[in-house]
N, C-alpha and C. Protein backbone atom coordinates (compact mmCIF):
# COMPACT_ATOMS: atom_id res chain seq x y z
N UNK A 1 11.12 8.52 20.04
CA UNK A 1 10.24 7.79 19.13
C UNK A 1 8.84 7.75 19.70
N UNK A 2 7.91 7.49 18.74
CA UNK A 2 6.39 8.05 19.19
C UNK A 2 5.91 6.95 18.98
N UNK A 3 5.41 6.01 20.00
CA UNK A 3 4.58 4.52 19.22
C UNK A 3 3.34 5.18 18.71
N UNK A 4 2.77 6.18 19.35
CA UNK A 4 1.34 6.39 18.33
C UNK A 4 1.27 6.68 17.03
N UNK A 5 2.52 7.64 16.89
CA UNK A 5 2.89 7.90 15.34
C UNK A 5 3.06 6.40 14.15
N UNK A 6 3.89 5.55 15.11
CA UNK A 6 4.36 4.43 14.32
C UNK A 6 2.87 3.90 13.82
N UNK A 7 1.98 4.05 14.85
CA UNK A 7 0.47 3.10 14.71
C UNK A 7 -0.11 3.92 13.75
N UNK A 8 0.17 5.44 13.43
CA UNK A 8 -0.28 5.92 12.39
C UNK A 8 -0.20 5.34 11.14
N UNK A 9 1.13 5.46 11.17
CA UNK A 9 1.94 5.47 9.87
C UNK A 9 1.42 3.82 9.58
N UNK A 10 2.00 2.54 10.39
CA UNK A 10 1.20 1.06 9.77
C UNK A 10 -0.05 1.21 9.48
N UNK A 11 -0.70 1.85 10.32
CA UNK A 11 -2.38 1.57 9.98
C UNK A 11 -2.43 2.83 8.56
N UNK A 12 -2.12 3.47 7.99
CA UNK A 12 -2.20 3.87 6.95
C UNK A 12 -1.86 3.05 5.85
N UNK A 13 -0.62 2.98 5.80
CA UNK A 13 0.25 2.17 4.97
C UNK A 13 -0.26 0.60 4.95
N UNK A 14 -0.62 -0.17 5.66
CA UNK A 14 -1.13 -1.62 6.04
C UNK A 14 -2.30 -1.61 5.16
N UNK A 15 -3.50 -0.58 5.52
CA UNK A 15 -4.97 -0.53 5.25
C UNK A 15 -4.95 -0.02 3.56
N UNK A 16 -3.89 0.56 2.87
CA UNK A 16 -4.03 0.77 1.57
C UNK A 16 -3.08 -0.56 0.65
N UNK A 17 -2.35 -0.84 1.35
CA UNK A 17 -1.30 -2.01 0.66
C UNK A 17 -2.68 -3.05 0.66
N UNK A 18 -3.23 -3.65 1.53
CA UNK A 18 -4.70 -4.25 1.54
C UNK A 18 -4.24 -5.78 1.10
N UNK A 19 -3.03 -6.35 1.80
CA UNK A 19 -2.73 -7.77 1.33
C UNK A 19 -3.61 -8.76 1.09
N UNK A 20 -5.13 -8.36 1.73
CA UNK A 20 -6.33 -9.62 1.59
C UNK A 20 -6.95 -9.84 0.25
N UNK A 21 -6.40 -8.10 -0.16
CA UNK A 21 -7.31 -8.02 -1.53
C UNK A 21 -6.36 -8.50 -2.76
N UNK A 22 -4.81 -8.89 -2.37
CA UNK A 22 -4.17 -8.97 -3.13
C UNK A 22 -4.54 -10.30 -3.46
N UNK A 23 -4.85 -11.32 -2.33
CA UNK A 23 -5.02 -12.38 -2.66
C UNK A 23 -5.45 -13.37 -3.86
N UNK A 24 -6.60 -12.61 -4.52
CA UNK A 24 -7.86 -12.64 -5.47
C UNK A 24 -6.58 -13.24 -7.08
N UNK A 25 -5.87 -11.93 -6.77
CA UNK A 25 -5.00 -11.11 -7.99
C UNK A 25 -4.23 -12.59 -8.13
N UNK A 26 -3.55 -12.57 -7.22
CA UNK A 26 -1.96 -13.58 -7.36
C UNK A 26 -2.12 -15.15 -6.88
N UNK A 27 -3.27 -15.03 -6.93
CA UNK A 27 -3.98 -17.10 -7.14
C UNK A 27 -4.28 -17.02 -8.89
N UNK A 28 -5.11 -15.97 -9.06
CA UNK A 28 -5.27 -16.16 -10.58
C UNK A 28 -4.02 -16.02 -11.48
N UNK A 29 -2.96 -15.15 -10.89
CA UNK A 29 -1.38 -15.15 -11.85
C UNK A 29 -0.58 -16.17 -11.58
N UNK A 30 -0.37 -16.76 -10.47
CA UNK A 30 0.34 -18.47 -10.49
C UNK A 30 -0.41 -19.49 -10.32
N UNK A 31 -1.72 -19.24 -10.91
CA UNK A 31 -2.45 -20.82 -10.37
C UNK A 31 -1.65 -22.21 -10.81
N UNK A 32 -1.35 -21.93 -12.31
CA UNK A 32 -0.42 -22.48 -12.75
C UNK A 32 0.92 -23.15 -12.63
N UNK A 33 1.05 -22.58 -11.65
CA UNK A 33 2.63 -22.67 -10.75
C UNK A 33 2.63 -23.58 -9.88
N UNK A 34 4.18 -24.52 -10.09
CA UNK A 34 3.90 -25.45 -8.58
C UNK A 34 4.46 -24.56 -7.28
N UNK A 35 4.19 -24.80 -6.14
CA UNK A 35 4.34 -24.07 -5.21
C UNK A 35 5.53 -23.19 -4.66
N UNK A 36 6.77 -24.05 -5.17
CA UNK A 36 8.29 -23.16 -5.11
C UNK A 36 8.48 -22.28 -5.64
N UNK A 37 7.61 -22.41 -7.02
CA UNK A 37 7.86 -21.02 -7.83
C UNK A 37 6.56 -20.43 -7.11
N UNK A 38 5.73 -20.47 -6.85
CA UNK A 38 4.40 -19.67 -6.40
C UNK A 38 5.31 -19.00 -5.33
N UNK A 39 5.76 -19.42 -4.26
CA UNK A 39 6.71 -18.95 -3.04
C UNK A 39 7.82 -18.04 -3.89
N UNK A 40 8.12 -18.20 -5.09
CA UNK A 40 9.37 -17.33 -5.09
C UNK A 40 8.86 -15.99 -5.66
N UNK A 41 7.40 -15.91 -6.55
CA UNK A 41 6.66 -14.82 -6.84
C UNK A 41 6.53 -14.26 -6.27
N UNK A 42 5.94 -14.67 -4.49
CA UNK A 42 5.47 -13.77 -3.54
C UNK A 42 6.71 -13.08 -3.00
N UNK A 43 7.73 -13.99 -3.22
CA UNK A 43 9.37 -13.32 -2.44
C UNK A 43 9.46 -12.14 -2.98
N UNK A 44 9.76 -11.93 -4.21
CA UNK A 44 9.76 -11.33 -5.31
C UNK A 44 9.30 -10.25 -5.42
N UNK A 45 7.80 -10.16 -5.27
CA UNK A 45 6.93 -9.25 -5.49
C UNK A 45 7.26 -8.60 -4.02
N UNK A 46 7.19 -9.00 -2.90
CA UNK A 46 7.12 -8.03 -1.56
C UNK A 46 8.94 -7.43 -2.08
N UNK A 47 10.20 -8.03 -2.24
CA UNK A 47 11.28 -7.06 -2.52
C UNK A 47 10.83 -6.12 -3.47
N UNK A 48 10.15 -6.22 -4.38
CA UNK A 48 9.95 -5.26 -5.28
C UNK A 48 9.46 -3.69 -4.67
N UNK A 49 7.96 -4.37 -4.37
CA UNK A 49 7.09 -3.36 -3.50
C UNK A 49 8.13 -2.56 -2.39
N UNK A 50 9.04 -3.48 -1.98
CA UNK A 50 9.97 -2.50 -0.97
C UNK A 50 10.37 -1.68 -1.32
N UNK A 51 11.35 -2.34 -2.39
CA UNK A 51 12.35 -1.18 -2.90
C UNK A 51 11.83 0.09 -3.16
N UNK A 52 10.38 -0.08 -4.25
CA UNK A 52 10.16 1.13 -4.46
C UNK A 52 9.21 1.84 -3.16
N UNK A 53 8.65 1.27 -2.36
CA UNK A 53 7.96 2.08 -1.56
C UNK A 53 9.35 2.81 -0.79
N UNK A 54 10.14 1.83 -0.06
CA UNK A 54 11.49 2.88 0.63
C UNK A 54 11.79 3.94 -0.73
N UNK A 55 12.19 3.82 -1.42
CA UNK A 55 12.74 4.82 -2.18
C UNK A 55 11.88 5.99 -2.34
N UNK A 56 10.53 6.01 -2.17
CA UNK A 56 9.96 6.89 -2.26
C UNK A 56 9.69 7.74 -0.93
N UNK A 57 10.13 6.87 -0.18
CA UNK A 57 10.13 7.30 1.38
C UNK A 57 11.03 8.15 1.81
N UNK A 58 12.02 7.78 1.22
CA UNK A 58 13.27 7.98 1.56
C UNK A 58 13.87 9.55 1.05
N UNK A 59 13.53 9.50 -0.30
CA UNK A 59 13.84 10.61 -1.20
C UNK A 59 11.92 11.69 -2.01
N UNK A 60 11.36 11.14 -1.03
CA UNK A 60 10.04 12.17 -1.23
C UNK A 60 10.36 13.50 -0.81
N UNK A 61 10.59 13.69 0.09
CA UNK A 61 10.88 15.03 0.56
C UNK A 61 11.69 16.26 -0.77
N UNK A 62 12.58 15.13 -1.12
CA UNK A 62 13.79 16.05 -2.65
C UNK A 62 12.80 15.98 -3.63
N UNK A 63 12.13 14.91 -4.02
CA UNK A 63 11.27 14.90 -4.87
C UNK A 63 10.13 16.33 -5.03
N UNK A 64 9.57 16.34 -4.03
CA UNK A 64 8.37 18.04 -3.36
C UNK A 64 9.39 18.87 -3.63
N UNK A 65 10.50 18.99 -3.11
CA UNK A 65 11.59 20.21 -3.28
C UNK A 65 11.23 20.94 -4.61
N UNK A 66 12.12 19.46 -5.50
CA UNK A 66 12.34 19.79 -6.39
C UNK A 66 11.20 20.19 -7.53
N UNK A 67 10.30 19.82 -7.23
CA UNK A 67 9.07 20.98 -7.96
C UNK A 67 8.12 21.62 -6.87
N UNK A 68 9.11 22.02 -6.40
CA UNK A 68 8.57 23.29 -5.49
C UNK A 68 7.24 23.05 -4.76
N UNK A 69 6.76 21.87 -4.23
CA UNK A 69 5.32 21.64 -3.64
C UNK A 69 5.51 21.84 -2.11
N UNK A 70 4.87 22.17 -1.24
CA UNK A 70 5.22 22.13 -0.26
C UNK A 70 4.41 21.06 0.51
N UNK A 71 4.74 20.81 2.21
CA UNK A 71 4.45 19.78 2.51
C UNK A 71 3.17 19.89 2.48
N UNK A 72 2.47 20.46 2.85
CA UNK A 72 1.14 21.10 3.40
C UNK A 72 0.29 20.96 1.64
N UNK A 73 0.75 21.12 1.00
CA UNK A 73 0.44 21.09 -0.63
C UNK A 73 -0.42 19.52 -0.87
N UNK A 74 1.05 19.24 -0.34
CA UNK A 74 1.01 17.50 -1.04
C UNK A 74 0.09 17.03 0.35
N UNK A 75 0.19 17.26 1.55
CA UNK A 75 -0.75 16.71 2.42
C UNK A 75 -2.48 16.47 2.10
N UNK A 76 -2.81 17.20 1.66
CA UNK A 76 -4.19 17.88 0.87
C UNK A 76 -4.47 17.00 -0.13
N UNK A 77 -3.69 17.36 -1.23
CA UNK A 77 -3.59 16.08 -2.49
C UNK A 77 -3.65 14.75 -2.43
N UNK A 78 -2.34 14.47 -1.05
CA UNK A 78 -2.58 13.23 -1.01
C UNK A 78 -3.96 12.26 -0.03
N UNK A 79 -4.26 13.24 0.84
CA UNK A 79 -5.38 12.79 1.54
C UNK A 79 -6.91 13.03 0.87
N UNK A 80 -6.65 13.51 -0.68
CA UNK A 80 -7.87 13.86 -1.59
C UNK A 80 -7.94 12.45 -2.16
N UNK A 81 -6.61 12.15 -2.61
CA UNK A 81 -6.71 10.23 -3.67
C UNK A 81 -6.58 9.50 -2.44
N UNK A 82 -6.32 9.82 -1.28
CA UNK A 82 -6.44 8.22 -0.19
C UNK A 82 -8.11 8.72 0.37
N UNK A 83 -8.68 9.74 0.08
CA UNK A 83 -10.22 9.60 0.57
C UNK A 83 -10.55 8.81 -0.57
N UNK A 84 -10.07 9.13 -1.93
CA UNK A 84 -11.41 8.94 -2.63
C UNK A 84 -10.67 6.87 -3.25
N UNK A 85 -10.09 6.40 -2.68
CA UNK A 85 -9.70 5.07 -3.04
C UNK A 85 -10.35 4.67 -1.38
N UNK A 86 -10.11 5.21 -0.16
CA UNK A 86 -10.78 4.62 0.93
C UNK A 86 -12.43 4.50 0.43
N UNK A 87 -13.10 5.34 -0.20
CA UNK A 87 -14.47 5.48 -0.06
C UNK A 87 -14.96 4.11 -1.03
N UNK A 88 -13.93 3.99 -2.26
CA UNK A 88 -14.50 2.96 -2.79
C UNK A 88 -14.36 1.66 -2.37
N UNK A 89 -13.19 1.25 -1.16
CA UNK A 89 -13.03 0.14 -0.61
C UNK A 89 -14.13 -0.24 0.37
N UNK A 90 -15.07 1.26 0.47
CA UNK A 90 -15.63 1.13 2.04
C UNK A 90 -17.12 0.83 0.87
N UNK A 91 -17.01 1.10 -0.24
CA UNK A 91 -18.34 0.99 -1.14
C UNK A 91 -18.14 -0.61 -1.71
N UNK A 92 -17.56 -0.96 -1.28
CA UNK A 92 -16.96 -2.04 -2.79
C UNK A 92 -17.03 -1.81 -4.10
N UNK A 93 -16.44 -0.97 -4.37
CA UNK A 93 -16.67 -0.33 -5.52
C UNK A 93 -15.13 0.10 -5.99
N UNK A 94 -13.78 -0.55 -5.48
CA UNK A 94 -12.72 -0.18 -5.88
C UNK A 94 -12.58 -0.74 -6.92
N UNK A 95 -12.04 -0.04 -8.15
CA UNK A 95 -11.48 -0.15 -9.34
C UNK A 95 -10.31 -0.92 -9.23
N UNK A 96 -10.53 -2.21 -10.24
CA UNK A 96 -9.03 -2.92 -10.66
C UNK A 96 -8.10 -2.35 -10.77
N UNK A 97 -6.99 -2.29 -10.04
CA UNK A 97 -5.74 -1.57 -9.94
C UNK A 97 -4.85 -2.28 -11.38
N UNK A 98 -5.27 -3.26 -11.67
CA UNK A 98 -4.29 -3.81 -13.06
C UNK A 98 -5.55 -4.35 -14.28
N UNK A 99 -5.08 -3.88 -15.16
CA UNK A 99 -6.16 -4.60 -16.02
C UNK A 99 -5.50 -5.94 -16.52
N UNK A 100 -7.14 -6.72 -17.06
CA UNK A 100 -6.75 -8.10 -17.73
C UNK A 100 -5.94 -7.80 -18.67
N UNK A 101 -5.78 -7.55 -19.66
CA UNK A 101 -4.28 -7.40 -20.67
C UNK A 101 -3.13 -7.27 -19.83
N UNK A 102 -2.79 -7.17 -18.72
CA UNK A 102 -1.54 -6.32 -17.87
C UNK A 102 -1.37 -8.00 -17.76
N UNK A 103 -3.14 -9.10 -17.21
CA UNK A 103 -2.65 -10.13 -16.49
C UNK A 103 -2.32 -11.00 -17.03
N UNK A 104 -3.14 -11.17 -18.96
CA UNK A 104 -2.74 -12.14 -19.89
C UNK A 104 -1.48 -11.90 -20.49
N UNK A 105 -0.67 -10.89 -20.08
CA UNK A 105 0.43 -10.44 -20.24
C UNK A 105 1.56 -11.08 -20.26
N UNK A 106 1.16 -11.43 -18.70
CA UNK A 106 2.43 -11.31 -17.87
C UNK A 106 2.43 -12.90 -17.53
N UNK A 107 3.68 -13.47 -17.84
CA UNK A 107 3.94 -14.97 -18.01
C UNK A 107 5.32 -15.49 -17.05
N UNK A 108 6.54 -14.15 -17.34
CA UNK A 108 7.75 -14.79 -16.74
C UNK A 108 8.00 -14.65 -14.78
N UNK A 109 8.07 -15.11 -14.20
CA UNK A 109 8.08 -15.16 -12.75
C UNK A 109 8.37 -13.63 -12.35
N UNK A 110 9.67 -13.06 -13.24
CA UNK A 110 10.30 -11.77 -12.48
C UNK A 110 8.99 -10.77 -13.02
N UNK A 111 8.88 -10.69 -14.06
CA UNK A 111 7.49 -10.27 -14.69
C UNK A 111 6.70 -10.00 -13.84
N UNK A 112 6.34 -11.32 -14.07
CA UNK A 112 4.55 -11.15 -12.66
C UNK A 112 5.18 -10.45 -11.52
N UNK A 113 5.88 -10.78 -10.73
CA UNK A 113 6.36 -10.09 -9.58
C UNK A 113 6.34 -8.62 -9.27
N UNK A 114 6.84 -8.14 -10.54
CA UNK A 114 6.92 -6.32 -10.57
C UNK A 114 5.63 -6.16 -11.23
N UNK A 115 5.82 -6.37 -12.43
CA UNK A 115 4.21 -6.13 -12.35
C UNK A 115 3.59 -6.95 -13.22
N UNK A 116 2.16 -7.22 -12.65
CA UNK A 116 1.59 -6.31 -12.22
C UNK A 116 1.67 -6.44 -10.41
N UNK A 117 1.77 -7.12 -9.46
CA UNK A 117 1.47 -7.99 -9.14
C UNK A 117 2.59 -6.31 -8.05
N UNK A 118 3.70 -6.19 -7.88
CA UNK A 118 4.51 -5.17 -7.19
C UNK A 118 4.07 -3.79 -7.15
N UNK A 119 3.62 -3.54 -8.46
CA UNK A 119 3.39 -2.34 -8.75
C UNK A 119 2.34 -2.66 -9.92
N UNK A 120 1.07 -2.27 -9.89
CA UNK A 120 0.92 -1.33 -9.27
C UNK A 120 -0.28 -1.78 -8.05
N UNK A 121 0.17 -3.18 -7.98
CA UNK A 121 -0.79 -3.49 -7.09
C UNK A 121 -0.88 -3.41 -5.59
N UNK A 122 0.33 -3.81 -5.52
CA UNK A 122 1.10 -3.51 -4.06
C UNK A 122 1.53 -1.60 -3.51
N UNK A 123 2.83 -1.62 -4.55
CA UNK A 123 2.71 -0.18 -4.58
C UNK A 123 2.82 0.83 -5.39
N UNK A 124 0.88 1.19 -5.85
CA UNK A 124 0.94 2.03 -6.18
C UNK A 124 0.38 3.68 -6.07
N UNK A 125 -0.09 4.38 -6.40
CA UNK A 125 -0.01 5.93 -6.04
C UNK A 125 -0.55 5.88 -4.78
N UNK A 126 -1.37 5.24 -4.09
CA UNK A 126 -2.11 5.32 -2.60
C UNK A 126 -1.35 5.17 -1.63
N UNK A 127 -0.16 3.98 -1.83
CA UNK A 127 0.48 3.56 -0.54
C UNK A 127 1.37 3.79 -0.70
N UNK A 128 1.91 4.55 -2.28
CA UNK A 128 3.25 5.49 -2.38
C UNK A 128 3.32 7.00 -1.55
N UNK A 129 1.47 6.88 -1.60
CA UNK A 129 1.42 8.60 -1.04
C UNK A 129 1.36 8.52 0.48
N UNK A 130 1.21 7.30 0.95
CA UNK A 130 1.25 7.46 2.86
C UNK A 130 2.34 7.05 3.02
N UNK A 131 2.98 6.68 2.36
CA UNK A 131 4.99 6.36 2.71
C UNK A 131 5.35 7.58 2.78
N UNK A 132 4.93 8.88 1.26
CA UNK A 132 5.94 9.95 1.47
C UNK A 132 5.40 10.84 2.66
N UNK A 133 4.02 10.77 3.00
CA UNK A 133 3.69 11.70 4.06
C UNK A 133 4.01 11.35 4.79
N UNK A 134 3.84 10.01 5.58
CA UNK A 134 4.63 10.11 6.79
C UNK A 134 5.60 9.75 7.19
N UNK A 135 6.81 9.69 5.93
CA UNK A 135 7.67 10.23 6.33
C UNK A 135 8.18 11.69 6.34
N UNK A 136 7.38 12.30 5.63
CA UNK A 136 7.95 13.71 5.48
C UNK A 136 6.84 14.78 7.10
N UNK A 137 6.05 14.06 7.92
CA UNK A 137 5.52 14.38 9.11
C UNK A 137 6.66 14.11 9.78
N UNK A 138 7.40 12.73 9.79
CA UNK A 138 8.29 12.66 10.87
C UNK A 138 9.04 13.80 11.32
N UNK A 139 9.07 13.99 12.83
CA UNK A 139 9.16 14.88 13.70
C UNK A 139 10.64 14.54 13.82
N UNK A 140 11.39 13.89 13.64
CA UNK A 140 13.42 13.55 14.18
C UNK A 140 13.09 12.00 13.43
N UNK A 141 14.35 11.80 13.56
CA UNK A 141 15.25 10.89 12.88
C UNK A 141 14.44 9.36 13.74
N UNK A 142 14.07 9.14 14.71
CA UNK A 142 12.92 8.24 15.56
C UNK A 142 11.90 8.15 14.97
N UNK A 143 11.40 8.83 14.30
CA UNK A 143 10.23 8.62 13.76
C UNK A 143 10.09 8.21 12.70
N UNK A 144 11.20 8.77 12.01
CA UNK A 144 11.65 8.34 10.45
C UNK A 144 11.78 6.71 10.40
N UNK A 145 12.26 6.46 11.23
CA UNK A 145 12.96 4.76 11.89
C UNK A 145 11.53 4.31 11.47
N UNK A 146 10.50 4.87 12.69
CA UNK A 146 9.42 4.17 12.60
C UNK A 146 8.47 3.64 11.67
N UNK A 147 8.52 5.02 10.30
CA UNK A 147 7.61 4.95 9.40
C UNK A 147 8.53 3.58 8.64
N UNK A 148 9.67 3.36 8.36
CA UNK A 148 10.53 2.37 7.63
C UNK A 148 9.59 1.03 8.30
N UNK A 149 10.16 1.16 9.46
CA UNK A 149 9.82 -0.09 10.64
C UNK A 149 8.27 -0.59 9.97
N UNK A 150 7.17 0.28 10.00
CA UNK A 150 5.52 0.32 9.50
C UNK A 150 5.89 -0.03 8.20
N UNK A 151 6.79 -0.15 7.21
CA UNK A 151 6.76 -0.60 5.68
C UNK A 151 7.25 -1.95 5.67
N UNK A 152 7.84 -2.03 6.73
CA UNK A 152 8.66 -3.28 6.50
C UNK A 152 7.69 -4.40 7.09
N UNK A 153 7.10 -3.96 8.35
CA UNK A 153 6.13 -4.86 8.80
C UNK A 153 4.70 -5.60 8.33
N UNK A 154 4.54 -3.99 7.38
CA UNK A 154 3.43 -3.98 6.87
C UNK A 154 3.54 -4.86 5.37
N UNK A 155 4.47 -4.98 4.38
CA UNK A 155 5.00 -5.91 3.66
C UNK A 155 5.74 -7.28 4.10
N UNK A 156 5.54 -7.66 5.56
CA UNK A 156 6.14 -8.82 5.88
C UNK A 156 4.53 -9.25 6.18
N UNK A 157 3.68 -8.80 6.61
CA UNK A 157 2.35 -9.40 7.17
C UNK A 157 1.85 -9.85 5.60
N UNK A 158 1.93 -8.43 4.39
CA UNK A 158 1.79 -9.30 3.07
C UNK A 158 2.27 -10.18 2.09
N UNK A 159 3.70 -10.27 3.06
CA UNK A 159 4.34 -11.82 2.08
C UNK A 159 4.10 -12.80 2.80
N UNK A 160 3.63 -13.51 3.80
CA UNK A 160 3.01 -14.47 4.73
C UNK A 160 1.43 -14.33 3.94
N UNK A 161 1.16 -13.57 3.65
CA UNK A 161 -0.19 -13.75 2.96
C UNK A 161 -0.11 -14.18 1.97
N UNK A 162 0.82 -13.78 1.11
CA UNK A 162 0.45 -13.89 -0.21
C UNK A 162 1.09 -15.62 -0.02
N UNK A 163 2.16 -16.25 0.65
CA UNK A 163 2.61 -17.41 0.90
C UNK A 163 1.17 -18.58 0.93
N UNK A 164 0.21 -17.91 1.67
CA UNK A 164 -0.36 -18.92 2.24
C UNK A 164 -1.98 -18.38 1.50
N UNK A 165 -1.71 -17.63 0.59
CA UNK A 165 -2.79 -17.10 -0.44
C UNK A 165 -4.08 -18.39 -0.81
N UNK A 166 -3.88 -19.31 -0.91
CA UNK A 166 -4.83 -20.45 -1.04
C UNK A 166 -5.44 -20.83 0.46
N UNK A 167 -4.56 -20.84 1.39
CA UNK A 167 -5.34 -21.49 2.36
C UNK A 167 -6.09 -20.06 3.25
N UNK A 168 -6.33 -18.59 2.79
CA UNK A 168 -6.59 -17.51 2.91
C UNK A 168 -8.08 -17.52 2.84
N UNK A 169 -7.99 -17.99 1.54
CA UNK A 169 -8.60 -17.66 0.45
C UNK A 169 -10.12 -18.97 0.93
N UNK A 170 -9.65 -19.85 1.03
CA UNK A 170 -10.17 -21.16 1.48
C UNK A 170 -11.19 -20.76 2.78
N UNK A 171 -10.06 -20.13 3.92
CA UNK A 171 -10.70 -19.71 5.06
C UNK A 171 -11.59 -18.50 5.40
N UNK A 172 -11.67 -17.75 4.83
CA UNK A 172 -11.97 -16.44 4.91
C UNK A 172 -13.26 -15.85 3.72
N UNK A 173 -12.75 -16.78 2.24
CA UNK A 173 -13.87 -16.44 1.54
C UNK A 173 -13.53 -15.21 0.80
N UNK A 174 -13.66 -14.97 -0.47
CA UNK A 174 -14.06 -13.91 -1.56
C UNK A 174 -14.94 -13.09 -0.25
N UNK A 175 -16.26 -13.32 -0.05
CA UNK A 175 -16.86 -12.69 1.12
C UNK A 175 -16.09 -11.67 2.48
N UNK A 176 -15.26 -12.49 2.83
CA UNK A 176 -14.89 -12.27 4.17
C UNK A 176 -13.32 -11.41 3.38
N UNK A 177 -12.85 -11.44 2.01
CA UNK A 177 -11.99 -10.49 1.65
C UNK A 177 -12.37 -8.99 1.44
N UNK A 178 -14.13 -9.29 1.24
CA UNK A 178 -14.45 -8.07 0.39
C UNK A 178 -14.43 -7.09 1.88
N UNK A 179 -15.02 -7.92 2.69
CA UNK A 179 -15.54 -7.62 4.63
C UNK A 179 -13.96 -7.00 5.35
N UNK A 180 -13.18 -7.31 4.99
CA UNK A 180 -11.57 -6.72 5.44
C UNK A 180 -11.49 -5.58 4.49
N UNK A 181 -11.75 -6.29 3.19
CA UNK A 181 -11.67 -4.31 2.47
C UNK A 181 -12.31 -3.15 2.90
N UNK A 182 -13.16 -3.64 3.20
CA UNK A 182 -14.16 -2.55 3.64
C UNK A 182 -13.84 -1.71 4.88
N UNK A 183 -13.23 -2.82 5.98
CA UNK A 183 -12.89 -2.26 7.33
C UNK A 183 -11.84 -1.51 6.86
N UNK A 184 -10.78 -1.99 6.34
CA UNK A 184 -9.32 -1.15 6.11
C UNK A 184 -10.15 -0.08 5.59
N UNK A 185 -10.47 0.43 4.66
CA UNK A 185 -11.15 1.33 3.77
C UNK A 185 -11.83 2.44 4.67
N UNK A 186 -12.78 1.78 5.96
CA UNK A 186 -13.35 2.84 7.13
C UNK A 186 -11.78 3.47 7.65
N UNK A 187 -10.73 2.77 7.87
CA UNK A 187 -9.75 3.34 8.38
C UNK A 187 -8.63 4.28 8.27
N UNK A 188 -9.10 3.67 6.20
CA UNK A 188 -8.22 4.65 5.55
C UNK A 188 -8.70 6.29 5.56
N UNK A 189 -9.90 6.06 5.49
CA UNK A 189 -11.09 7.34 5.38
C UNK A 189 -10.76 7.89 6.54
N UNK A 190 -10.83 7.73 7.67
CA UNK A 190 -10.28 8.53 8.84
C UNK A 190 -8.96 9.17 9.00
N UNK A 191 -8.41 8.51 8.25
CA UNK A 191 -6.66 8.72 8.16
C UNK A 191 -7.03 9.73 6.87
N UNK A 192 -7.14 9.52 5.57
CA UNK A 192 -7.55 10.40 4.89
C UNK A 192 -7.84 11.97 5.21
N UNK A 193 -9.23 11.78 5.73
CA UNK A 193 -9.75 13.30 6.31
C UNK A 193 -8.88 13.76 6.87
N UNK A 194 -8.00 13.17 8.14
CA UNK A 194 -7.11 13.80 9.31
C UNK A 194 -5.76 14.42 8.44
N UNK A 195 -5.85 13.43 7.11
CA UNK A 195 -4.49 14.44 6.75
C UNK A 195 -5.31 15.59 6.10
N UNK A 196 -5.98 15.88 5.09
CA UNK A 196 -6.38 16.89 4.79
C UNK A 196 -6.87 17.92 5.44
N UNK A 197 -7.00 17.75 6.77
CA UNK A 197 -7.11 18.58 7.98
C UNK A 197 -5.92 19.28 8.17
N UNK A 198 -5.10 18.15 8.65
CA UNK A 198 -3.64 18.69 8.85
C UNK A 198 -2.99 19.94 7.95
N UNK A 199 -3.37 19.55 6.41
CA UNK A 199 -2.79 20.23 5.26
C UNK A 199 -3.31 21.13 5.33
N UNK A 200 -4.99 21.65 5.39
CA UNK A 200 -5.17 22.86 5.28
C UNK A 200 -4.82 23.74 6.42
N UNK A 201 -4.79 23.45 7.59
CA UNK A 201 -4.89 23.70 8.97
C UNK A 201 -3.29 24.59 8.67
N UNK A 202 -2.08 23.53 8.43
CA UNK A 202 -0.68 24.09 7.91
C UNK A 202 -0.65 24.98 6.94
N UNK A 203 -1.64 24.76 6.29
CA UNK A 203 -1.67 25.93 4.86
C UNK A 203 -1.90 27.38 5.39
N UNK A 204 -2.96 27.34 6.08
CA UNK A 204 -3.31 28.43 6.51
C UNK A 204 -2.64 29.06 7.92
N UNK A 205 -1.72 28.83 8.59
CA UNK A 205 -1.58 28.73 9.97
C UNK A 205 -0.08 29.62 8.96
């Protein structure tokens, strides 16, 4: 097992999931809520985000198979939409991942949870696409462990957030959320480029 790999794989996956920014989202969808149910949304929403991020982790590789992409393909592609969603986090300039109709929508607890609030806010095409790459980089069955280990951690740091989403929010400031987007966003951009490096580098090699 490779701890640097593992630090890959969280700091990819961590810096696009972006739990600070979720914050904003899921005060305005349970403000309404007394706090047990507010706590059972956030439960909710991080099983959701699991399920489908593992599943895509898990079975990405059959997925590329099966329409014939190769890894090196999808490496490229996917480090083209994690540059160009890092650049706007690093601009402030990221696009609402859910629109208002999605939010005046959505009323019943299991509802809000998946979506919008699981998907596509939590996980969608950005932090679906650094689950399947690195797991489909993993080098042996250790590494594979690891990238799981980086999803699981990385969705436990955002259900403690989203838990304590008011007193976040209180401490830190709209300001100091936009100031974390931005950093994740420099980080994603580095991670970004390095895969599209990787991809062409494999393409051509």
């Amino acid at each position: 097992m490779d701890l640097q790999y593992f630090i890959l794989a969280f700091s990819s996956i961590f810096s696009i999931l972006n739990p600070f920014g979720a914050v904003p989202v899921f005060i305005t969808l349970t403000e309404s809520y007394p706090k047990k149910e507010r706590d059972l949304v956030a439960k909710k929403t991080v099983i959701y985000a699991l399920a489908i991020l593992l599943a895509f982790a898990l079975f990405g590789e059959w997925i590329l198979k099966f329409f014939g992409i190769s890894l090196d393909a999808f490496k490229i592609a996917g480090g083209i939409l994690l540059l160009l969603i890092s650049l706007d986090m690093v601009r402030g300039q990221q696009e609402a991942k859910i629109h208002r109709k999605e939010i005046e929508a959505a009323y019943e607890i299991d509802e809000i949870a998946l979506m919008p609030l699981a998907t596509p806010l939590l996980a969608g095409p950005g932090s679906i696409t650094a689950c399947m790459v690195a797991m489909a980089e993993a080098s042996d069955i250790g590494d594979k462990f690891l990238v799981i280990l980086a999803i699981l951690l990385s969705l436990g740091i955002t259900y403690l957030t989203l838990l304590s989403a008011e007193s976040v929010l209180d401490r830190i400031g709209r300001l100091g959320i936009r100031i974390l987007t931005r950093m994740m966003g420099l980080i994603l951009t580095a991670i970004a480029v390095q895969m599209i490096v990787n991809g062409i580098r494999g393409a051509l090699l």
